[in-house]
C-alpha atoms as a PDB file:
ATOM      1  CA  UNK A   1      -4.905 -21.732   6.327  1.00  0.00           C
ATOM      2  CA  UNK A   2      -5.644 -19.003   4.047  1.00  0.00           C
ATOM      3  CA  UNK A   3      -6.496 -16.129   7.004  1.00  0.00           C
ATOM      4  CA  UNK A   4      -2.645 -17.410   8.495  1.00  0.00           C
ATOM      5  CA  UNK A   5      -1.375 -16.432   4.914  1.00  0.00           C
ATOM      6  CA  UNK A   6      -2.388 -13.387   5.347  1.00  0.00           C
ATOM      7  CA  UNK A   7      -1.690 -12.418   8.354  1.00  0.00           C
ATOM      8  CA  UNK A   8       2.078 -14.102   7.512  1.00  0.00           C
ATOM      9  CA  UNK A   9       1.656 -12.063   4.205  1.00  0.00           C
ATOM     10  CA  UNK A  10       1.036  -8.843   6.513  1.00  0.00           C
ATOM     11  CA  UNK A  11       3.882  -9.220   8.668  1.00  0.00           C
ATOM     12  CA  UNK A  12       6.573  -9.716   5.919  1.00  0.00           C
ATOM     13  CA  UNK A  13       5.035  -6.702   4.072  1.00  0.00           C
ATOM     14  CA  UNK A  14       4.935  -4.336   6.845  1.00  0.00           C
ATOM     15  CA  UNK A  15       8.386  -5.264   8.023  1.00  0.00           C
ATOM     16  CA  UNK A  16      10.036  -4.924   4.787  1.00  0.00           C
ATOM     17  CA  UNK A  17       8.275  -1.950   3.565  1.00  0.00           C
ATOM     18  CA  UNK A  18       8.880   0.780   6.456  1.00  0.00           C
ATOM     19  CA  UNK A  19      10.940   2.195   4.172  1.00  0.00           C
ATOM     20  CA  UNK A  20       9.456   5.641   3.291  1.00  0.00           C
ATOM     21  CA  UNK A  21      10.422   8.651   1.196  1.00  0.00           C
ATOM     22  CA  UNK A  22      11.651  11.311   3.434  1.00  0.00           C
ATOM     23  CA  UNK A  23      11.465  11.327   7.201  1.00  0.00           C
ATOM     24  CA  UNK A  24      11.153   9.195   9.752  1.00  0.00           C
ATOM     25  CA  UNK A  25       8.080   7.433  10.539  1.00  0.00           C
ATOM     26  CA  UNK A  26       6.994   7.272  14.338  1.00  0.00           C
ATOM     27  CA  UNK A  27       3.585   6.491  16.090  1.00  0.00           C
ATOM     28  CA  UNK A  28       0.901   9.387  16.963  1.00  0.00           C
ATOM     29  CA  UNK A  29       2.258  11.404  13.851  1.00  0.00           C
ATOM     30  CA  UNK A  30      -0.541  13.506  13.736  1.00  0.00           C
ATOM     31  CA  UNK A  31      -1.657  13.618  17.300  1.00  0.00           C
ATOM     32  CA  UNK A  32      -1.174  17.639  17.113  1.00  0.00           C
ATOM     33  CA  UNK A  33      -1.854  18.418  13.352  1.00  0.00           C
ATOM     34  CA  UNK A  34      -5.006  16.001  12.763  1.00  0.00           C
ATOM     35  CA  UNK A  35      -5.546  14.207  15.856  1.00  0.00           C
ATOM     36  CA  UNK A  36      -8.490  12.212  13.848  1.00  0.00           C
ATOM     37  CA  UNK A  37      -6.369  11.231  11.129  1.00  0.00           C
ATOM     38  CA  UNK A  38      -6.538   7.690  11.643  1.00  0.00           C
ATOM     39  CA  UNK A  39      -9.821   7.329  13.250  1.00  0.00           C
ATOM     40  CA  UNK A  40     -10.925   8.792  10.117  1.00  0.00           C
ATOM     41  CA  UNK A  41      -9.417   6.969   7.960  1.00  0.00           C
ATOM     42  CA  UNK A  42     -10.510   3.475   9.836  1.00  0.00           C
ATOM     43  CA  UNK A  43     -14.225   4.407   9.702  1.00  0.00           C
ATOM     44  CA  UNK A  44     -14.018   5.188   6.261  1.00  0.00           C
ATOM     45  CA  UNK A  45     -12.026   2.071   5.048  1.00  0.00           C
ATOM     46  CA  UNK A  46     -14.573   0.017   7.203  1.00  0.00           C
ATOM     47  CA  UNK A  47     -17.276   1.295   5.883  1.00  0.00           C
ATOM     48  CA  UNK A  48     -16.311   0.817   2.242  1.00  0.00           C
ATOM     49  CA  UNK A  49     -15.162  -2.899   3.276  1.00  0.00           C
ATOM     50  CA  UNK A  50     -18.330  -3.805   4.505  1.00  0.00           C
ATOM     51  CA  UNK A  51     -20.076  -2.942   1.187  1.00  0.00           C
ATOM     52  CA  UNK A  52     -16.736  -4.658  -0.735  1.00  0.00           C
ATOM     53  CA  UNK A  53     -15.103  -7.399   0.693  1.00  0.00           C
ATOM     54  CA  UNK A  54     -12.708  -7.404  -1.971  1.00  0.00           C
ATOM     55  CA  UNK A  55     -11.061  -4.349  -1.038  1.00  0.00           C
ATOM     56  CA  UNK A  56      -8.486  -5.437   1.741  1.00  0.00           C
ATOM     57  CA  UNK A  57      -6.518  -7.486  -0.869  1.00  0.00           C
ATOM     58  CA  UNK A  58      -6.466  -4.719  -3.102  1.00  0.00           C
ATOM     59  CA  UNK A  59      -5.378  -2.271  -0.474  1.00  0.00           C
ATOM     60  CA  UNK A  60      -2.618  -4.712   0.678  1.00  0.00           C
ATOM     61  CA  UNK A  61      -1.729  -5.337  -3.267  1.00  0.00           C
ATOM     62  CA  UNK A  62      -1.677  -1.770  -4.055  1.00  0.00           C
ATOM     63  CA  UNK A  63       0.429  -0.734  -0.804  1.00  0.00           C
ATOM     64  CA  UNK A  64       2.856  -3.599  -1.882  1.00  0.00           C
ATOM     65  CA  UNK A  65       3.185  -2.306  -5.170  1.00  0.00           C
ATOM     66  CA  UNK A  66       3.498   0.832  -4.197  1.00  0.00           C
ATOM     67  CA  UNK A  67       6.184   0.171  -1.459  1.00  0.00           C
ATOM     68  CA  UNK A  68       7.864  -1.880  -4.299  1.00  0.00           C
ATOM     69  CA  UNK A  69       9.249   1.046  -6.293  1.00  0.00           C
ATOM     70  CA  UNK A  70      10.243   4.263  -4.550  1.00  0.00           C
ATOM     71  CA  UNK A  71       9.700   3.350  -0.740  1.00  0.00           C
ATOM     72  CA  UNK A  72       5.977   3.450   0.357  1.00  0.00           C
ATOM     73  CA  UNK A  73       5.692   7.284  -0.816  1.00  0.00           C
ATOM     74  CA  UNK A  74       2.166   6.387  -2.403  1.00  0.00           C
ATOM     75  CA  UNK A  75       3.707   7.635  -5.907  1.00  0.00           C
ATOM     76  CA  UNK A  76       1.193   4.711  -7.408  1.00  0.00           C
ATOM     77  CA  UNK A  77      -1.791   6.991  -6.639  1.00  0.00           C
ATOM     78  CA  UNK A  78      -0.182   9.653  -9.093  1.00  0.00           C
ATOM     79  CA  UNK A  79      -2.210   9.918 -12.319  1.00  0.00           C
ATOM     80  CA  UNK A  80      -0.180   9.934 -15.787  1.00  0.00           C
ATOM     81  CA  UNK A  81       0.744  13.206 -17.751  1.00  0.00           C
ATOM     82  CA  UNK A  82       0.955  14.333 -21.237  1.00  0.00           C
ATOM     83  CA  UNK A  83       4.987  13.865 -21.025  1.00  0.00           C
ATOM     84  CA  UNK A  84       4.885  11.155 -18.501  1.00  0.00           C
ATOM     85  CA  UNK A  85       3.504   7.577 -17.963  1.00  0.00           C
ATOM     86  CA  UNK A  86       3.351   7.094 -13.943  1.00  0.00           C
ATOM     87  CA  UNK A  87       3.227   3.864 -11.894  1.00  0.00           C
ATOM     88  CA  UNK A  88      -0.444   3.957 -12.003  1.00  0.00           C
ATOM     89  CA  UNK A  89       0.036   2.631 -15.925  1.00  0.00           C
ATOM     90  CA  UNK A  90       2.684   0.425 -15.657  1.00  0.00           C
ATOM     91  CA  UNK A  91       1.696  -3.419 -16.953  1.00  0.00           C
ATOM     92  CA  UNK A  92       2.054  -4.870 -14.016  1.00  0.00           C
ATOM     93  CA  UNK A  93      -0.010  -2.274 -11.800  1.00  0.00           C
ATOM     94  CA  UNK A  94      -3.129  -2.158 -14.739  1.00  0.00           C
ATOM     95  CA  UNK A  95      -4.641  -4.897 -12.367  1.00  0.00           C
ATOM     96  CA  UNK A  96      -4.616  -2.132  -9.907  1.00  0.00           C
ATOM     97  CA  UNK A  97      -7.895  -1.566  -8.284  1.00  0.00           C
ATOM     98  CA  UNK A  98      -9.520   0.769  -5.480  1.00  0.00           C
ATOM     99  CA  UNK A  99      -7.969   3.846  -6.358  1.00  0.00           C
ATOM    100  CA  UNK A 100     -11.317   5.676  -6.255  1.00  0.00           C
ATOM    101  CA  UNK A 101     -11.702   4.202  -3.055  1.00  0.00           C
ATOM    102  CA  UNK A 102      -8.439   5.452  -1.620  1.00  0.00           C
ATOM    103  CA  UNK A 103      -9.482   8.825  -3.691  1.00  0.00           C
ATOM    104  CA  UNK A 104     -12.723   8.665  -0.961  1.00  0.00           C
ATOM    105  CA  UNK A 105     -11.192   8.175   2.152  1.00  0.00           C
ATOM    106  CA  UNK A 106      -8.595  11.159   1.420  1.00  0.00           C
ATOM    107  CA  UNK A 107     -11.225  13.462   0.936  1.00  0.00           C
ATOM    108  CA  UNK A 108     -12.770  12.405   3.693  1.00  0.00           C
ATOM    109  CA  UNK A 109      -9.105  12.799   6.138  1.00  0.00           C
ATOM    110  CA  UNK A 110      -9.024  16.201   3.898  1.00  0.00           C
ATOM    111  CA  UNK A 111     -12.525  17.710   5.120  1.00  0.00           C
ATOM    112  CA  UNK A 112     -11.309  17.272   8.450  1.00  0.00           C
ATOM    113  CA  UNK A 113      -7.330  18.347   8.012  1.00  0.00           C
ATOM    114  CA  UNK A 114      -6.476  19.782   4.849  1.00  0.00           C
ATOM    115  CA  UNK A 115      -3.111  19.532   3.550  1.00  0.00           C
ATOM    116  CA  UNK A 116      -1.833  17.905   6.519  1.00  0.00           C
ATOM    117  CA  UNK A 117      -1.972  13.505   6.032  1.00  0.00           C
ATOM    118  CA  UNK A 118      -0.317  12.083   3.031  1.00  0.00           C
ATOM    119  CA  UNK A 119      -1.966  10.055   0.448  1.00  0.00           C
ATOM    120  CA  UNK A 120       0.888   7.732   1.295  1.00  0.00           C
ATOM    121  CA  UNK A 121       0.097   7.159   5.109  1.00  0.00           C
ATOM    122  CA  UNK A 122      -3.886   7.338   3.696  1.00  0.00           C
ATOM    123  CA  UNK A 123      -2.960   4.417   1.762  1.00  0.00           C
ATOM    124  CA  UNK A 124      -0.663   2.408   4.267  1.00  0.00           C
ATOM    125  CA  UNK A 125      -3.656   2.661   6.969  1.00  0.00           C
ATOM    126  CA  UNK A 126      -6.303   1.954   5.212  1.00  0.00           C
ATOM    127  CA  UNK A 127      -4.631  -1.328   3.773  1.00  0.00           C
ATOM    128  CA  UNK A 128      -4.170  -2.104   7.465  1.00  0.00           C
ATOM    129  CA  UNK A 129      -7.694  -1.176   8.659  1.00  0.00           C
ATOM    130  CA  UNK A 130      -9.303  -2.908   5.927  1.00  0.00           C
ATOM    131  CA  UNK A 131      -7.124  -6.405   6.490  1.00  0.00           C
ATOM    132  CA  UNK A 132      -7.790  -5.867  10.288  1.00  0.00           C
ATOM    133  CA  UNK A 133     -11.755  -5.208   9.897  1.00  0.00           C
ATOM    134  CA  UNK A 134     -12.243  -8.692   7.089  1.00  0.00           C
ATOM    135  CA  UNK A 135     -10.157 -10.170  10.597  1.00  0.00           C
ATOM    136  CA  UNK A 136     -12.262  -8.431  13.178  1.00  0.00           C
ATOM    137  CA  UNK A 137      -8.875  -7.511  15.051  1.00  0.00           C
ATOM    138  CA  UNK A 138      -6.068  -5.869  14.681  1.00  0.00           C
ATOM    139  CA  UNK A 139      -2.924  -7.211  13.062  1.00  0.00           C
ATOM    140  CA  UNK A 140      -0.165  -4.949  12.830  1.00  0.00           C
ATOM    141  CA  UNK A 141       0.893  -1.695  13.892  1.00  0.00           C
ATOM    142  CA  UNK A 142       1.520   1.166  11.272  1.00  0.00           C
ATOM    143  CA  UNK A 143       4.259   4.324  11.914  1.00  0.00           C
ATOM    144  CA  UNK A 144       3.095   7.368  10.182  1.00  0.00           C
ATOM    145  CA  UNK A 145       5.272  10.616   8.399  1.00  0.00           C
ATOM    146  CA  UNK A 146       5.176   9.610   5.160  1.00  0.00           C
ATOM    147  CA  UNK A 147       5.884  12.114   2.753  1.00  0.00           C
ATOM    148  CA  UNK A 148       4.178  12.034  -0.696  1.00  0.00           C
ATOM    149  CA  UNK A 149       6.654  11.603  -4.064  1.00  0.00           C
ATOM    150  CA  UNK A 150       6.093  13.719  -6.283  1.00  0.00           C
ATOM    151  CA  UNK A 151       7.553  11.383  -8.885  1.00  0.00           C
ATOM    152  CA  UNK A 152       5.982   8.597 -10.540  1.00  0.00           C
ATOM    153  CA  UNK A 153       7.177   6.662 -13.733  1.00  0.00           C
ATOM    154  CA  UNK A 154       5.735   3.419 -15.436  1.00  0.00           C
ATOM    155  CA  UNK A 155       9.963   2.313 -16.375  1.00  0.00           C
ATOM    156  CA  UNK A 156      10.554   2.966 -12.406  1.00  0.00           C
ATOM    157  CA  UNK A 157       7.313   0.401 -12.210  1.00  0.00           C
ATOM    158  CA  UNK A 158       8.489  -1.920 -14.419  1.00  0.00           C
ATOM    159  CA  UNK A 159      12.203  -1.987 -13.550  1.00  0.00           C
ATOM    160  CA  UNK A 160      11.270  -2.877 -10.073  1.00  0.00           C
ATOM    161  CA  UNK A 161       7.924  -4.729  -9.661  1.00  0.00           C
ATOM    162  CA  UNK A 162       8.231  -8.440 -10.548  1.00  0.00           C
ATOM    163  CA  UNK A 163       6.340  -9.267 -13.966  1.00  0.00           C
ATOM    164  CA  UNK A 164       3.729 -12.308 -13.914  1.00  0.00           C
ATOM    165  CA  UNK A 165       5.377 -13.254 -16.620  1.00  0.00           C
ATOM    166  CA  UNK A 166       8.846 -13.751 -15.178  1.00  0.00           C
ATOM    167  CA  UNK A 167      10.431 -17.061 -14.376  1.00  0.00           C
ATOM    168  CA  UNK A 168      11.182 -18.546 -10.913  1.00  0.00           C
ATOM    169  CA  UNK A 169      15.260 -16.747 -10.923  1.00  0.00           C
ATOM    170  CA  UNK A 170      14.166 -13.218 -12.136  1.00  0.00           C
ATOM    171  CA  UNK A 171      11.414 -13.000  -9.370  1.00  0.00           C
ATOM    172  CA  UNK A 172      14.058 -14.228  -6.488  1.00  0.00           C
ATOM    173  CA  UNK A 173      16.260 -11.572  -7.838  1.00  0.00           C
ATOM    174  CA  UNK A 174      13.663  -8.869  -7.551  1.00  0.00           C
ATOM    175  CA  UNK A 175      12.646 -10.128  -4.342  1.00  0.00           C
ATOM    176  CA  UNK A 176      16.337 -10.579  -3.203  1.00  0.00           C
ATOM    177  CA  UNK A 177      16.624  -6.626  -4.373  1.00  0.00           C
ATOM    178  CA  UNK A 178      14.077  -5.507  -1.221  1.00  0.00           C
ATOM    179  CA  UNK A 179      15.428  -7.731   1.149  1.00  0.00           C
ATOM    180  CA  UNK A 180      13.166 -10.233   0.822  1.00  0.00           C
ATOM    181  CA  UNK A 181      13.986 -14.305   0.745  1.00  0.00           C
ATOM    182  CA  UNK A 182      11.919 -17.149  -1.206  1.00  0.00           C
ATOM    183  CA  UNK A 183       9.938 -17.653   1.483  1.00  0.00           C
ATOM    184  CA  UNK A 184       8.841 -14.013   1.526  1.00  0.00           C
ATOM    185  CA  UNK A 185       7.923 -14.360  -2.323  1.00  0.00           C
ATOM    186  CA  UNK A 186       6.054 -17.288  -2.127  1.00  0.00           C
ATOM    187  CA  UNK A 187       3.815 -15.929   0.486  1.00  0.00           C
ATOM    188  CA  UNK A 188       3.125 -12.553  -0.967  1.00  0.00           C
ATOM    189  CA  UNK A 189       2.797 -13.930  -4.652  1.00  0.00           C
ATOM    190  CA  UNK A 190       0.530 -16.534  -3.234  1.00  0.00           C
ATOM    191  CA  UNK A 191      -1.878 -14.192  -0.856  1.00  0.00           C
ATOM    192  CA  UNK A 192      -1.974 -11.002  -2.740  1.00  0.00           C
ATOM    193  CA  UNK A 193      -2.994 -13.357  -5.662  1.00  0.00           C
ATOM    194  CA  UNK A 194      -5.997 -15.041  -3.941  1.00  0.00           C
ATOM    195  CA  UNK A 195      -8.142 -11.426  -4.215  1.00  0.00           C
END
């Protein structure tokens, strides 16, 4: 019951959140500017899986949170300022975890093609290929040509991701906001919960 939740959890996620900042996304982005990107990127996220099982519901949690606000521009990655307060800090991303790991796997894709794959497609793969690799096959597809935001703002956080504190009509109206149904809410809240 629980792997069907996620793999339900997966498909409502992935089809809501192709939204992206900038650009459209499309399949083999890199195939001439960092052919390796993703193969890359899957041995890394693998490898750190196998040492932390915990880390595909983070990835997943932290690509739906980041998808949440801006698009999925991975503008939760971005680290707080003296004169601002990103995503990163926002309450209800504090529960946040795996950044370092996410940190890891871009230096990795970075070694290989600098300046080339964004954090944001780093992120949106590696939630995939870790969620794929706890599964031991793979469960959805992922377009690349993200471009990375360059903004990031705790109010932008809290304005749009839904609070654990809010009632039952305030999270179908946040949910409602993306697109998503009750159905939708019940399975992400429920999955991305059971880290």
């Amino acid at each position: 019951m629980r792997k069907q939740a996620l793999i339900l959890v997966c498909i409502v996620v992935f089809g809501v959140v192709g939204s992206c900042h900038g650009g459209s996304l499309k399949k083999g982005y890199y195939d001439n500017t960092c052919p390796d990107a993703e193969a890359i990127i899957k041995n890394a996220t693998e490898k750190r899986v196998a040492n932390d099982p915990t880390l595909p519901a983070r990835f997943l949690r932290m690509h739906f949170h980041d998808c949440f606000v801006r698009g999925c521009d991975g503008s939760v990655l971005l680290n707080s300022t003296t004169n601002n307060t990103a995503e990163k800090d926002a309450i209800p991303n504090l529960t946040l975890a795996g950044f370092d790991v996410i940190d890891d796997i871009k230096a990795e894709v970075e070694k290989e093609c600098p300046n080339v794959v964004s954090c944001a497609d780093v992120l949106a793969v590696a939630a995939r290929d870790a969620v794929s690799f706890k599964f031991q096959k793979p469960l959805w597809n992922v377009l690349t040509g993200r471009r990375d935001g360059t903004v990031s703002q705790a109010s932008e956080a809290l304005a749009n991701l839904p609070s654990p504190f809010s009632n039952f009509s305030t999270l179908v109206q946040k949910f409602s906001n993306k697109g998503l149904n009750v159905q939708d809410l019940v399975v992400l809240s429920g999955t991305i919960s059971m880290h």
